[in-house]
PDB file of N, CA and C in Angstrom:
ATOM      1  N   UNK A   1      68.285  68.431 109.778  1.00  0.00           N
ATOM      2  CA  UNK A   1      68.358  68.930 108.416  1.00  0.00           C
ATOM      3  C   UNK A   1      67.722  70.316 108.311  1.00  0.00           C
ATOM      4  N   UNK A   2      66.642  70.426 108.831  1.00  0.00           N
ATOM      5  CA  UNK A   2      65.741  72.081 109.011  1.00  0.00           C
ATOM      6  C   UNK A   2      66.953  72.895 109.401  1.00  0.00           C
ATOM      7  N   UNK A   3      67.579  72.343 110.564  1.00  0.00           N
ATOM      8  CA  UNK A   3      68.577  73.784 110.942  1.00  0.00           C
ATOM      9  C   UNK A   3      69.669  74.076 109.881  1.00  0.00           C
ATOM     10  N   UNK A   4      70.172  73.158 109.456  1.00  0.00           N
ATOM     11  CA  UNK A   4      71.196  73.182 108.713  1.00  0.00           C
ATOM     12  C   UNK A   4      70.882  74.216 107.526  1.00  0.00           C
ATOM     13  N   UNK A   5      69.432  73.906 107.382  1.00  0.00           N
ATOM     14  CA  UNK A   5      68.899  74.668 106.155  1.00  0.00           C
ATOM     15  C   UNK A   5      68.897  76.251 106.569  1.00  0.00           C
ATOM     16  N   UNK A   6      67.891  76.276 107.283  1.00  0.00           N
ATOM     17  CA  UNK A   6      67.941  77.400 108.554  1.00  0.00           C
ATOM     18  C   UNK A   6      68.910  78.089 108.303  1.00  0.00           C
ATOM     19  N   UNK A   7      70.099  77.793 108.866  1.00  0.00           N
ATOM     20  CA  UNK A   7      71.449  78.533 109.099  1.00  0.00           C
ATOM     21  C   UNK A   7      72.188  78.950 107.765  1.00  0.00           C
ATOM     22  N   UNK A   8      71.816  78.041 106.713  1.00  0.00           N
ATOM     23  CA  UNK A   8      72.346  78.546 105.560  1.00  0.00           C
ATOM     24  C   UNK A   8      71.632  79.504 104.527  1.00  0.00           C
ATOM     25  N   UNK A   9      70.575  79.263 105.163  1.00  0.00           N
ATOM     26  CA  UNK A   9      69.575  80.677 104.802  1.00  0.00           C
ATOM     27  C   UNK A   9      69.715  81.487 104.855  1.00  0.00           C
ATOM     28  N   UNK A  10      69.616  81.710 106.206  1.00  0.00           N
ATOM     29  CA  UNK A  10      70.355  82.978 107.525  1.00  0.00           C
ATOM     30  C   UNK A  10      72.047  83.462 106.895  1.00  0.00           C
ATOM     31  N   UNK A  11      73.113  82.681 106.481  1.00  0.00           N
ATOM     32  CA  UNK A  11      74.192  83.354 106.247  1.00  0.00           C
ATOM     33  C   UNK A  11      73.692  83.557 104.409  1.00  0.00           C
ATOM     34  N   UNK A  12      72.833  83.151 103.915  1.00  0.00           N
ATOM     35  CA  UNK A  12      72.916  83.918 102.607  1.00  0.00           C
ATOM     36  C   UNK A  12      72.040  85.000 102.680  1.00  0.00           C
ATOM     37  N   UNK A  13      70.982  85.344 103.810  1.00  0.00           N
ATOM     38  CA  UNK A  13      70.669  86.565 103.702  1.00  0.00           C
ATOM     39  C   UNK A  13      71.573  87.812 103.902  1.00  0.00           C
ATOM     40  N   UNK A  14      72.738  87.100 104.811  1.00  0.00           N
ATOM     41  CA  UNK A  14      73.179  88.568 105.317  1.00  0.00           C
ATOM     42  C   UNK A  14      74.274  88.378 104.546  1.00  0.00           C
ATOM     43  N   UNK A  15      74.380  88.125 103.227  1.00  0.00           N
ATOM     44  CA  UNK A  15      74.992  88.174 102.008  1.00  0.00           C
ATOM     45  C   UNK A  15      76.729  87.172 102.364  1.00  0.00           C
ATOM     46  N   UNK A  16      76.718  86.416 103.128  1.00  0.00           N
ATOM     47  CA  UNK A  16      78.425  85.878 102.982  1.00  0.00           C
ATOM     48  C   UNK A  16      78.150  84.266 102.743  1.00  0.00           C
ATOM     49  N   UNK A  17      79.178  83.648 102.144  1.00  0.00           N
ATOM     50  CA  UNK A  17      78.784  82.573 101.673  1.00  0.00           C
ATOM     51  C   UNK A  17      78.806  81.443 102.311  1.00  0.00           C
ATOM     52  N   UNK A  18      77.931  80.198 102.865  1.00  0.00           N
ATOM     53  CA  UNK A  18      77.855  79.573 103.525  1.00  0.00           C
ATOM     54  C   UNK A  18      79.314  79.233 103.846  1.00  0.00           C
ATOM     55  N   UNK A  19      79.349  78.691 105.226  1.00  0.00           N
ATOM     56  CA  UNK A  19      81.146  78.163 105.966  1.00  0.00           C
ATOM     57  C   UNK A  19      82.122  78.622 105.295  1.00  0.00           C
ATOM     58  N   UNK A  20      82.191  80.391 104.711  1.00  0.00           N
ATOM     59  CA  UNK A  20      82.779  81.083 104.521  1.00  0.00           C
ATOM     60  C   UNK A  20      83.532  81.845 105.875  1.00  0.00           C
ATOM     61  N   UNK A  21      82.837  82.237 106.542  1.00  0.00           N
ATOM     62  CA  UNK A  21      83.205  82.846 107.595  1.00  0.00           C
ATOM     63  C   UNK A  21      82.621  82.493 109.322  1.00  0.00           C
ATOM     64  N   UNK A  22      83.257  82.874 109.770  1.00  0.00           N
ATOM     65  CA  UNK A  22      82.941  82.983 111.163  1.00  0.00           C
ATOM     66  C   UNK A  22      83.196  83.412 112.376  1.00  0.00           C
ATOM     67  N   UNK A  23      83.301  83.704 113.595  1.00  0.00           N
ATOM     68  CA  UNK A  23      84.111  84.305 114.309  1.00  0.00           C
ATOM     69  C   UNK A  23      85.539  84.880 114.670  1.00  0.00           C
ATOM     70  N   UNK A  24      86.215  84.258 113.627  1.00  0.00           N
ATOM     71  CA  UNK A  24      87.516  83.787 114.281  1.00  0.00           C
ATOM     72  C   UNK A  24      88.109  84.792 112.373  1.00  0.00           C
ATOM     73  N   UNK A  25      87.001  84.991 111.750  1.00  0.00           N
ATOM     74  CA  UNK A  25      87.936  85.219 110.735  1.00  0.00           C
ATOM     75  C   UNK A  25      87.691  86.704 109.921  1.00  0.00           C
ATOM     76  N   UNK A  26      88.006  86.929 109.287  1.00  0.00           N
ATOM     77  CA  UNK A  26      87.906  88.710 108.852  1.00  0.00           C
ATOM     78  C   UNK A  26      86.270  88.869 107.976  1.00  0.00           C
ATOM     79  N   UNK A  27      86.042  89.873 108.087  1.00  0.00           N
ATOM     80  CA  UNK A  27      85.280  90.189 108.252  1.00  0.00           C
ATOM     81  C   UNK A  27      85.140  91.165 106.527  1.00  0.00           C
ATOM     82  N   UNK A  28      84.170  90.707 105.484  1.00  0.00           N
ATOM     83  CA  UNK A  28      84.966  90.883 103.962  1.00  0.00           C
ATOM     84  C   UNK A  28      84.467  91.937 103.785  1.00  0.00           C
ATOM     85  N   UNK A  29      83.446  92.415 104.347  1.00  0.00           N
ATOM     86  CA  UNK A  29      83.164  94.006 103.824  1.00  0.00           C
ATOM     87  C   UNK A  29      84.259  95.070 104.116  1.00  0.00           C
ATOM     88  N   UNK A  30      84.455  94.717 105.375  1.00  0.00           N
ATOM     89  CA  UNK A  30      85.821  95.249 105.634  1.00  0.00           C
ATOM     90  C   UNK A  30      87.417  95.241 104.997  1.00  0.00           C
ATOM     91  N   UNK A  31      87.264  93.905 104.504  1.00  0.00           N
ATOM     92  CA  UNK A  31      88.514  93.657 103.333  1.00  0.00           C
ATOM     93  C   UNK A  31      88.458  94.231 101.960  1.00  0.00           C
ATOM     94  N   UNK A  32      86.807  94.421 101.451  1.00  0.00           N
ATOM     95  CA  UNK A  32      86.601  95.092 100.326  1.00  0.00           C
ATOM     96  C   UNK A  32      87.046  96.080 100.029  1.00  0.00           C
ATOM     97  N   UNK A  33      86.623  96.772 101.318  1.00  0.00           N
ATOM     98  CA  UNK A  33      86.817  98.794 101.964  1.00  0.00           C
ATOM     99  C   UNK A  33      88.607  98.538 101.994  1.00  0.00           C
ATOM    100  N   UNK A  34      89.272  97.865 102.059  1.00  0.00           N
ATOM    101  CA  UNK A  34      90.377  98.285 102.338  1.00  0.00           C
ATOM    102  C   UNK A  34      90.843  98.039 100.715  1.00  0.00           C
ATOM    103  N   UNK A  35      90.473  96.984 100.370  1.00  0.00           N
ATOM    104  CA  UNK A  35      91.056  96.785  98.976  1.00  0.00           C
ATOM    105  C   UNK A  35      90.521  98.261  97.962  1.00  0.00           C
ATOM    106  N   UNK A  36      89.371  98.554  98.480  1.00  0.00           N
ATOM    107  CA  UNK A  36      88.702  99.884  97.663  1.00  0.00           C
ATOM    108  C   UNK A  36      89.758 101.211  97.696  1.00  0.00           C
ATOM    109  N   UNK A  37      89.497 101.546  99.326  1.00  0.00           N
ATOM    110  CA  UNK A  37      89.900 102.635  99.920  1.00  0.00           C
ATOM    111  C   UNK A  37      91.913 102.942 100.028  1.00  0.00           C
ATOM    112  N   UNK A  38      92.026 101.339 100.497  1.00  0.00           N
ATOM    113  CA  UNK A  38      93.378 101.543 101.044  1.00  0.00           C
ATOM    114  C   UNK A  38      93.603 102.028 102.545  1.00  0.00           C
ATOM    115  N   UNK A  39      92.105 102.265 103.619  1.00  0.00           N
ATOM    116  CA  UNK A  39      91.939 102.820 104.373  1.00  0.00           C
ATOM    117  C   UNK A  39      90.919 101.884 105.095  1.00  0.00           C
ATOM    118  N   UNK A  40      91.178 101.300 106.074  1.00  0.00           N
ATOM    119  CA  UNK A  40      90.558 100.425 107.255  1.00  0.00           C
ATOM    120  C   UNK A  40      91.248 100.092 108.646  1.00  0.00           C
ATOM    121  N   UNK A  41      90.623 101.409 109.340  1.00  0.00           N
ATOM    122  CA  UNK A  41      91.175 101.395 111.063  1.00  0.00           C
ATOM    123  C   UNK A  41      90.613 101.032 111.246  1.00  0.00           C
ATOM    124  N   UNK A  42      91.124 100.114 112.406  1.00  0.00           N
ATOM    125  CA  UNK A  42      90.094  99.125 113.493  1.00  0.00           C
ATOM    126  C   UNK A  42      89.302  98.355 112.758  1.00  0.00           C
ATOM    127  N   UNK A  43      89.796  97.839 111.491  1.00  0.00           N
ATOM    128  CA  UNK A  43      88.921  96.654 111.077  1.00  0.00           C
ATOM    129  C   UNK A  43      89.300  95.068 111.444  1.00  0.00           C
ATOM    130  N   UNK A  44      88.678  94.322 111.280  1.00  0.00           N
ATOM    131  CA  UNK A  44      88.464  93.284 112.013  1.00  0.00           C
ATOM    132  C   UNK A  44      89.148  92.230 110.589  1.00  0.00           C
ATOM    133  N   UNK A  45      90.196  91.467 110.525  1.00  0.00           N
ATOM    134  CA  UNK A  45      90.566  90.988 108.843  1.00  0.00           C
ATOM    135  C   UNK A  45      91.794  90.360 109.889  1.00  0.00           C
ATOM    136  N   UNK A  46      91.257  89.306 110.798  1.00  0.00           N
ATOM    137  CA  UNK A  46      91.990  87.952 110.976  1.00  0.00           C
ATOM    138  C   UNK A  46      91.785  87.311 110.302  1.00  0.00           C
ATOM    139  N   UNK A  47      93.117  86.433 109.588  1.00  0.00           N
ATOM    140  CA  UNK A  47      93.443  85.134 108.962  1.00  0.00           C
ATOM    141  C   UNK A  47      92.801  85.979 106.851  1.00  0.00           C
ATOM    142  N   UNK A  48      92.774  87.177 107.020  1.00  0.00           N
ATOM    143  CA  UNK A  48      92.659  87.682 105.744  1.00  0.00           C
ATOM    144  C   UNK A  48      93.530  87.570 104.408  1.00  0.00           C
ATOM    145  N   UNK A  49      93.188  87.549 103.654  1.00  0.00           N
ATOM    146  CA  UNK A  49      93.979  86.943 102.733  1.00  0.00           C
ATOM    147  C   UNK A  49      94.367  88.032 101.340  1.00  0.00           C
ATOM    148  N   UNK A  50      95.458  88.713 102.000  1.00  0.00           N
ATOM    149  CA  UNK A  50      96.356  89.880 101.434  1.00  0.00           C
ATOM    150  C   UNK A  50      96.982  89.828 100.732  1.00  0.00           C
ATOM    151  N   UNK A  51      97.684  88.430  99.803  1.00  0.00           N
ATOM    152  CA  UNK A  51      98.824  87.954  99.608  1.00  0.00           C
ATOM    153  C   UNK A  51      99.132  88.958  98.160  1.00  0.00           C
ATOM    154  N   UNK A  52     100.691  89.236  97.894  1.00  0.00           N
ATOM    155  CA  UNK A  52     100.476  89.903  96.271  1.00  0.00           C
ATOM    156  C   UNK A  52      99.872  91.405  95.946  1.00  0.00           C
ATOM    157  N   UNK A  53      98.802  91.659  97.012  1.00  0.00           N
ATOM    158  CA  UNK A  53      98.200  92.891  96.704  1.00  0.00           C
ATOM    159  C   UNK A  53      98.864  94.423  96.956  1.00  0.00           C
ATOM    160  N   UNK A  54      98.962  95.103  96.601  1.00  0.00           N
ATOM    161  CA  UNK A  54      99.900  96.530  97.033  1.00  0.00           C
ATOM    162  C   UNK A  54      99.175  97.334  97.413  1.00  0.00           C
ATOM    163  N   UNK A  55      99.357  97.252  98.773  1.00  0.00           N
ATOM    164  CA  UNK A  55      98.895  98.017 100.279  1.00  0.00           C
ATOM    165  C   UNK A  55      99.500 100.061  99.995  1.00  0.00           C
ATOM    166  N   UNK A  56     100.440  99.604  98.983  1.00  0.00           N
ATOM    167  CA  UNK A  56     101.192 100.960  99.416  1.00  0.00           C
ATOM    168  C   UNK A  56     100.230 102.173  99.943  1.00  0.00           C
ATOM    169  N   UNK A  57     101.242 102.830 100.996  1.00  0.00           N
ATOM    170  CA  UNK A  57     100.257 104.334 101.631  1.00  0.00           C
ATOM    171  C   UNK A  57      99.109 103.679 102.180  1.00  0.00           C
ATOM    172  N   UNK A  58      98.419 102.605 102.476  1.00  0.00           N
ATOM    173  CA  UNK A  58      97.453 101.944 103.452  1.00  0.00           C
ATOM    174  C   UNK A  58      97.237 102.614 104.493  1.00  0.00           C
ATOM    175  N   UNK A  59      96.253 102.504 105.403  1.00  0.00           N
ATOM    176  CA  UNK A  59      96.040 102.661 106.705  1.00  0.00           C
ATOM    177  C   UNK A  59      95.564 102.193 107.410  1.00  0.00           C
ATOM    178  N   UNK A  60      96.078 101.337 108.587  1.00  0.00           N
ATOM    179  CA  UNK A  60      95.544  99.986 109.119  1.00  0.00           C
ATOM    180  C   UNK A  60      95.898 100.284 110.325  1.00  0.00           C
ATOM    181  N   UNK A  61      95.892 101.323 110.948  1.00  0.00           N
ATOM    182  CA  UNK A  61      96.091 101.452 112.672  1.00  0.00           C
ATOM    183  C   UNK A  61      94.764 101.059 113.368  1.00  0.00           C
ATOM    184  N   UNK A  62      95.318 100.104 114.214  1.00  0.00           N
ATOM    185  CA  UNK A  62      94.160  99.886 115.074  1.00  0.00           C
ATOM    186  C   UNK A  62      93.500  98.670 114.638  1.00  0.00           C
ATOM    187  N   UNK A  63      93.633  98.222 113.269  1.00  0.00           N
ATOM    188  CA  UNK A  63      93.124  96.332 112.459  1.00  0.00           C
ATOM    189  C   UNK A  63      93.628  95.472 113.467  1.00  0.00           C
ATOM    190  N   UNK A  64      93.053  94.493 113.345  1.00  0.00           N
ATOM    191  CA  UNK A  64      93.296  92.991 113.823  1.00  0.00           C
ATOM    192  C   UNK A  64      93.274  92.246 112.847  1.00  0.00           C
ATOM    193  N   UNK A  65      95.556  92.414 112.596  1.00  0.00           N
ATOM    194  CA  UNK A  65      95.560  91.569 111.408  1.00  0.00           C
ATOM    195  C   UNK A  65      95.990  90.196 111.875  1.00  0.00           C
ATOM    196  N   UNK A  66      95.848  89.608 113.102  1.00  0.00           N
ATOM    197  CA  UNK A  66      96.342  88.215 113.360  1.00  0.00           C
ATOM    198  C   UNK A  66      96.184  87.252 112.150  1.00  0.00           C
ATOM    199  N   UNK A  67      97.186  86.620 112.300  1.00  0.00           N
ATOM    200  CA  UNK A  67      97.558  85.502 111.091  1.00  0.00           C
ATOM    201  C   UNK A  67      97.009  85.933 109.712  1.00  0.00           C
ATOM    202  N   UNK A  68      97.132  87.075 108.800  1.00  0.00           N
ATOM    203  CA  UNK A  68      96.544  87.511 108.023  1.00  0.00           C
ATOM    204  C   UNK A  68      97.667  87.181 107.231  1.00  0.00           C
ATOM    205  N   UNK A  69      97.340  86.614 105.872  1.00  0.00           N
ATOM    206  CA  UNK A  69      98.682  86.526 104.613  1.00  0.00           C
ATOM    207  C   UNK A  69      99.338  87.647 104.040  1.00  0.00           C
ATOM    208  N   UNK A  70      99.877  88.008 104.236  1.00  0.00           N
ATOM    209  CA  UNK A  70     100.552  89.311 103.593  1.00  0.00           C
ATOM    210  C   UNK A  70     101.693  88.790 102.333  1.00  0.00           C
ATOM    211  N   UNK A  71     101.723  87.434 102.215  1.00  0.00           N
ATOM    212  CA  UNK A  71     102.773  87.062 101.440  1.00  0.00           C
ATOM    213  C   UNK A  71     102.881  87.582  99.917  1.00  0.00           C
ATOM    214  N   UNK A  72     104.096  88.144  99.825  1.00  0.00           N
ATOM    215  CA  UNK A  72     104.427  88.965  98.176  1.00  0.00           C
ATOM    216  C   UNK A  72     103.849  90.150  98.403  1.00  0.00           C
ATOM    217  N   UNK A  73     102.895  90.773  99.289  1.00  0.00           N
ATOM    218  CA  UNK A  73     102.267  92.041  99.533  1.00  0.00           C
ATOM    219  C   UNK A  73     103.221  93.079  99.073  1.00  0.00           C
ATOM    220  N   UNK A  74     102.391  94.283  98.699  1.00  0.00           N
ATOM    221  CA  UNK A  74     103.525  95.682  99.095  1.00  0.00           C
ATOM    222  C   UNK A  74     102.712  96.080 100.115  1.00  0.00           C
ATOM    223  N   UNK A  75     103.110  96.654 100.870  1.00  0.00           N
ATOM    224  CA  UNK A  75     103.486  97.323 102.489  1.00  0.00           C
ATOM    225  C   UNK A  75     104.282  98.710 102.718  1.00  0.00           C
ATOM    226  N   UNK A  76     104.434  99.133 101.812  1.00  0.00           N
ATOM    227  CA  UNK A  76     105.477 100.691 101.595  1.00  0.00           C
ATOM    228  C   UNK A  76     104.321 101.560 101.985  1.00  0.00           C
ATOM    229  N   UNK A  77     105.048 102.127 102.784  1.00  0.00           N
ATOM    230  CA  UNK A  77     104.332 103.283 103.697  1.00  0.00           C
ATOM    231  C   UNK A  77     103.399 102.741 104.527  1.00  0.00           C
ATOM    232  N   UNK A  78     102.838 101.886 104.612  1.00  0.00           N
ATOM    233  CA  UNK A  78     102.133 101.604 105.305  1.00  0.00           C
ATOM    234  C   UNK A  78     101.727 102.051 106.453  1.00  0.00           C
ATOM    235  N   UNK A  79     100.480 102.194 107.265  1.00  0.00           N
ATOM    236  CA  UNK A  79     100.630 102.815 108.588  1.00  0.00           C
ATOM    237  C   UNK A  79      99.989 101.488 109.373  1.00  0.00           C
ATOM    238  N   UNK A  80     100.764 100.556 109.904  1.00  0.00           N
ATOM    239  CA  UNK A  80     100.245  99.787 110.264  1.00  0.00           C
ATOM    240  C   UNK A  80      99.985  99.612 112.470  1.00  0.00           C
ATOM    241  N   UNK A  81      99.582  98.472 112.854  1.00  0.00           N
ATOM    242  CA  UNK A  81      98.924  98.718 113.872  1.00  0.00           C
ATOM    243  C   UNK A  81      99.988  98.322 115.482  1.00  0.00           C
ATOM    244  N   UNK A  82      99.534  98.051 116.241  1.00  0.00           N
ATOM    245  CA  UNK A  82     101.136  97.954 117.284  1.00  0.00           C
ATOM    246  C   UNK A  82     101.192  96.190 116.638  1.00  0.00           C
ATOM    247  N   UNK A  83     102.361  95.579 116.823  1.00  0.00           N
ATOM    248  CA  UNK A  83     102.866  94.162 116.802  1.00  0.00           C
ATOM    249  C   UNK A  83     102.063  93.387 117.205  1.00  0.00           C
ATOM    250  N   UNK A  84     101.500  93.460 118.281  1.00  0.00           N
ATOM    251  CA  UNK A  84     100.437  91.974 119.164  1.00  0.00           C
ATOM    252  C   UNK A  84      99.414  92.209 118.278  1.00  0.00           C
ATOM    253  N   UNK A  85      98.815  93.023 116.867  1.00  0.00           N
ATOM    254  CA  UNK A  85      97.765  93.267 116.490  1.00  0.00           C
ATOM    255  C   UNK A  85      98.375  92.296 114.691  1.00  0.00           C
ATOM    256  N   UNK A  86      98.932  91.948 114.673  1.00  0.00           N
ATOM    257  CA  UNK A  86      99.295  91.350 113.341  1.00  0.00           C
ATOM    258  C   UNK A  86     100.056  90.076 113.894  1.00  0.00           C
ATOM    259  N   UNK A  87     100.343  89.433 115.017  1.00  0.00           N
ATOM    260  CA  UNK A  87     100.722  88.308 115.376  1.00  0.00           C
ATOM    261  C   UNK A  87     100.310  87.260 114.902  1.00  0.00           C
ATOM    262  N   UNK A  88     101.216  86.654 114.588  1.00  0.00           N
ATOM    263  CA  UNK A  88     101.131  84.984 113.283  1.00  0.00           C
ATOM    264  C   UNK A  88     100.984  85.901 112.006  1.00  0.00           C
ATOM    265  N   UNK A  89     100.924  86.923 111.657  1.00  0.00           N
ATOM    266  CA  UNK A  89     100.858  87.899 110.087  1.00  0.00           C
ATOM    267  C   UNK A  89     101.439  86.862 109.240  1.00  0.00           C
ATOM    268  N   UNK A  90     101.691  86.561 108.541  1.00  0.00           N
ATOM    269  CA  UNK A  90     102.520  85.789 107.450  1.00  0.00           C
ATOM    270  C   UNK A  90     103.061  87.064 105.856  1.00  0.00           C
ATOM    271  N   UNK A  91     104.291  87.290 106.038  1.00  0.00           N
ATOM    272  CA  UNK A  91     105.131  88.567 105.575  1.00  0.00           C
ATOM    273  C   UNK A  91     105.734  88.151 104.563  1.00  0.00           C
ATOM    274  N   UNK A  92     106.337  86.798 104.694  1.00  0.00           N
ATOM    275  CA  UNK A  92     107.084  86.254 103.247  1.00  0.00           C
ATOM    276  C   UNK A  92     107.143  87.093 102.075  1.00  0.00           C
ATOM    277  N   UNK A  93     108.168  87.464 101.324  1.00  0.00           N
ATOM    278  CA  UNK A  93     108.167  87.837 100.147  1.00  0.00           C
ATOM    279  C   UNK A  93     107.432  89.144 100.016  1.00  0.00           C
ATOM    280  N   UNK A  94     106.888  89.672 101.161  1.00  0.00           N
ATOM    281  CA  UNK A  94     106.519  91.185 101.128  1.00  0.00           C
ATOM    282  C   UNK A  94     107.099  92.017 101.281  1.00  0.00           C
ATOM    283  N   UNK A  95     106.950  93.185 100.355  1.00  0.00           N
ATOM    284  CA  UNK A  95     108.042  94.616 100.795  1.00  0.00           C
ATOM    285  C   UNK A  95     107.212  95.261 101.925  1.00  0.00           C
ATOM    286  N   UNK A  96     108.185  95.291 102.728  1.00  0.00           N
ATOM    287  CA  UNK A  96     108.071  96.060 103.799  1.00  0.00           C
ATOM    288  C   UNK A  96     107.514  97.019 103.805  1.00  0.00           C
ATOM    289  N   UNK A  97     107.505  98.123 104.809  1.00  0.00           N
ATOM    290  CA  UNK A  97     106.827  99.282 104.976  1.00  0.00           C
ATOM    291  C   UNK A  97     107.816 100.301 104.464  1.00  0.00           C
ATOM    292  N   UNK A  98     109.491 100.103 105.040  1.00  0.00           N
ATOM    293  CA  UNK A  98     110.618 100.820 104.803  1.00  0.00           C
ATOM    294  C   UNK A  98     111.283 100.319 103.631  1.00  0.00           C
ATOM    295  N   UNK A  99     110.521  99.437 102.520  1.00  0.00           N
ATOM    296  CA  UNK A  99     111.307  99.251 101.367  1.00  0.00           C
ATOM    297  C   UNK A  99     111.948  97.731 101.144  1.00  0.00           C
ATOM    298  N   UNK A 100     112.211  97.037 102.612  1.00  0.00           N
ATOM    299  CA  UNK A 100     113.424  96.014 102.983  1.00  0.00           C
ATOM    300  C   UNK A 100     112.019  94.933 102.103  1.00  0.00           C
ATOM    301  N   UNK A 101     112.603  93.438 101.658  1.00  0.00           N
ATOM    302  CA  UNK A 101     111.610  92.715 101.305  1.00  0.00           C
ATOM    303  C   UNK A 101     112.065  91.435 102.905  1.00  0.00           C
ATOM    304  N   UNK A 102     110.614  90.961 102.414  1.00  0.00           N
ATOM    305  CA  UNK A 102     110.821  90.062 104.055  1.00  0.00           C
ATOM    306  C   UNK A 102     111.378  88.492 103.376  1.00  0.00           C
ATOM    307  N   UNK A 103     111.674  87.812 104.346  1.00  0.00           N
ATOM    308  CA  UNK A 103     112.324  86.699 104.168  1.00  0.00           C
ATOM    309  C   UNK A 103     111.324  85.563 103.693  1.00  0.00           C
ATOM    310  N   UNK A 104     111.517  84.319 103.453  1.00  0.00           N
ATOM    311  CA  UNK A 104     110.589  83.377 103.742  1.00  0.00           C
ATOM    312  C   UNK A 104     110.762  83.147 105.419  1.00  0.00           C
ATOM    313  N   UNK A 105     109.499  82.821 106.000  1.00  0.00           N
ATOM    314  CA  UNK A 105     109.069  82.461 106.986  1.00  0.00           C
ATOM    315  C   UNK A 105     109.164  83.533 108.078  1.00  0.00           C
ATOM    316  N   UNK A 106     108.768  85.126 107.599  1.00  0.00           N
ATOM    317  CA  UNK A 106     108.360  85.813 108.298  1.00  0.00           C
ATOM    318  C   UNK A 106     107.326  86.315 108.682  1.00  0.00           C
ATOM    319  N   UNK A 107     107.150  84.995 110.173  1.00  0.00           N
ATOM    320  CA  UNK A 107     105.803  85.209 110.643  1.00  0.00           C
ATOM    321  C   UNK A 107     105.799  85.910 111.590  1.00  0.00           C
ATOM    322  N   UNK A 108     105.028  87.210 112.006  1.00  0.00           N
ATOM    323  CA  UNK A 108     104.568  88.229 112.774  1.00  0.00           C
ATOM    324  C   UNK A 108     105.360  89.057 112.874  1.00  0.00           C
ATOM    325  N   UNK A 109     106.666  89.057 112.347  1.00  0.00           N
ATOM    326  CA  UNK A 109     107.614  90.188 111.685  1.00  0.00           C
ATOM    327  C   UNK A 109     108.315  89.973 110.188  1.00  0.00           C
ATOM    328  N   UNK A 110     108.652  91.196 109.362  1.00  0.00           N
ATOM    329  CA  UNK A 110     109.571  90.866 108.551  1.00  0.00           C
ATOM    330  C   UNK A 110     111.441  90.792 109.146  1.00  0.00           C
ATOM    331  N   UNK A 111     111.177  89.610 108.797  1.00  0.00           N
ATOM    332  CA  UNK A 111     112.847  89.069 108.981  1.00  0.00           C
ATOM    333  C   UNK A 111     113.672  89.335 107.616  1.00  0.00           C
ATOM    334  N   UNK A 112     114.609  90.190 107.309  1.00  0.00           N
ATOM    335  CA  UNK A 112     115.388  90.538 106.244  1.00  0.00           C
ATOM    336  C   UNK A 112     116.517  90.417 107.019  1.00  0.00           C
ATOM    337  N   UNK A 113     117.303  89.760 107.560  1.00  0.00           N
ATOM    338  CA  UNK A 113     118.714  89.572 108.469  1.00  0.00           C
ATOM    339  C   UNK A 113     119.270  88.419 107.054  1.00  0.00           C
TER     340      UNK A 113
END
């Protein structure tokens, strides 16, 4: 029970909310800055949760958007990062970068075929 306490101490000092986060998942100061800026290279926002929001003119070269929701997103202009860096992405219902909207069940590409 001490550790448990311990550890949830420890993640509310360094301000994120207990079994909010952890290795494997994005990293929110970094999601803030992008939601702020529109501008986050090389940020770390696996399994991030994008859905709806309008990215337009963004800059995300170099992110690790693995399995990140992009669903309903705008994505126009976007400058986004090579393919193996957004793998499992989830695109559904997002406009693209070039305008096209993506399909349902476009995961790690937009499928508009």
């Amino acid at each position: 029970m001490k550790k448990i306490l311990l550890v949830f101490i420890g993640l509310i000092s360094l301000g994120l909310p207990a079994g909010a986060q952890n290795a494997e998942t994005y990293k929110r100061w970094q999601w803030e800055q992008l939601l702020r800026t529109k501008c986050c290279r090389n940020c770390f926002l696996v399994k991030a949760p994008l859905s709806r929001i309008d990215l337009t003119d963004a800059d995300l070269r170099g992110a690790d958007l693995r399995g990140a929701d992009f669903k309903q997103a705008t994505l126009l202009n976007v400058r986004l990062p090579e393919p193996e860096k957004y793998r499992g992405a989830d695109f559904s219902g997002a406009m693209w970068v070039d305008g096209r909207i993506c399909k349902p069940r476009s995961i790690s590409f937009c499928r508009s075929d």
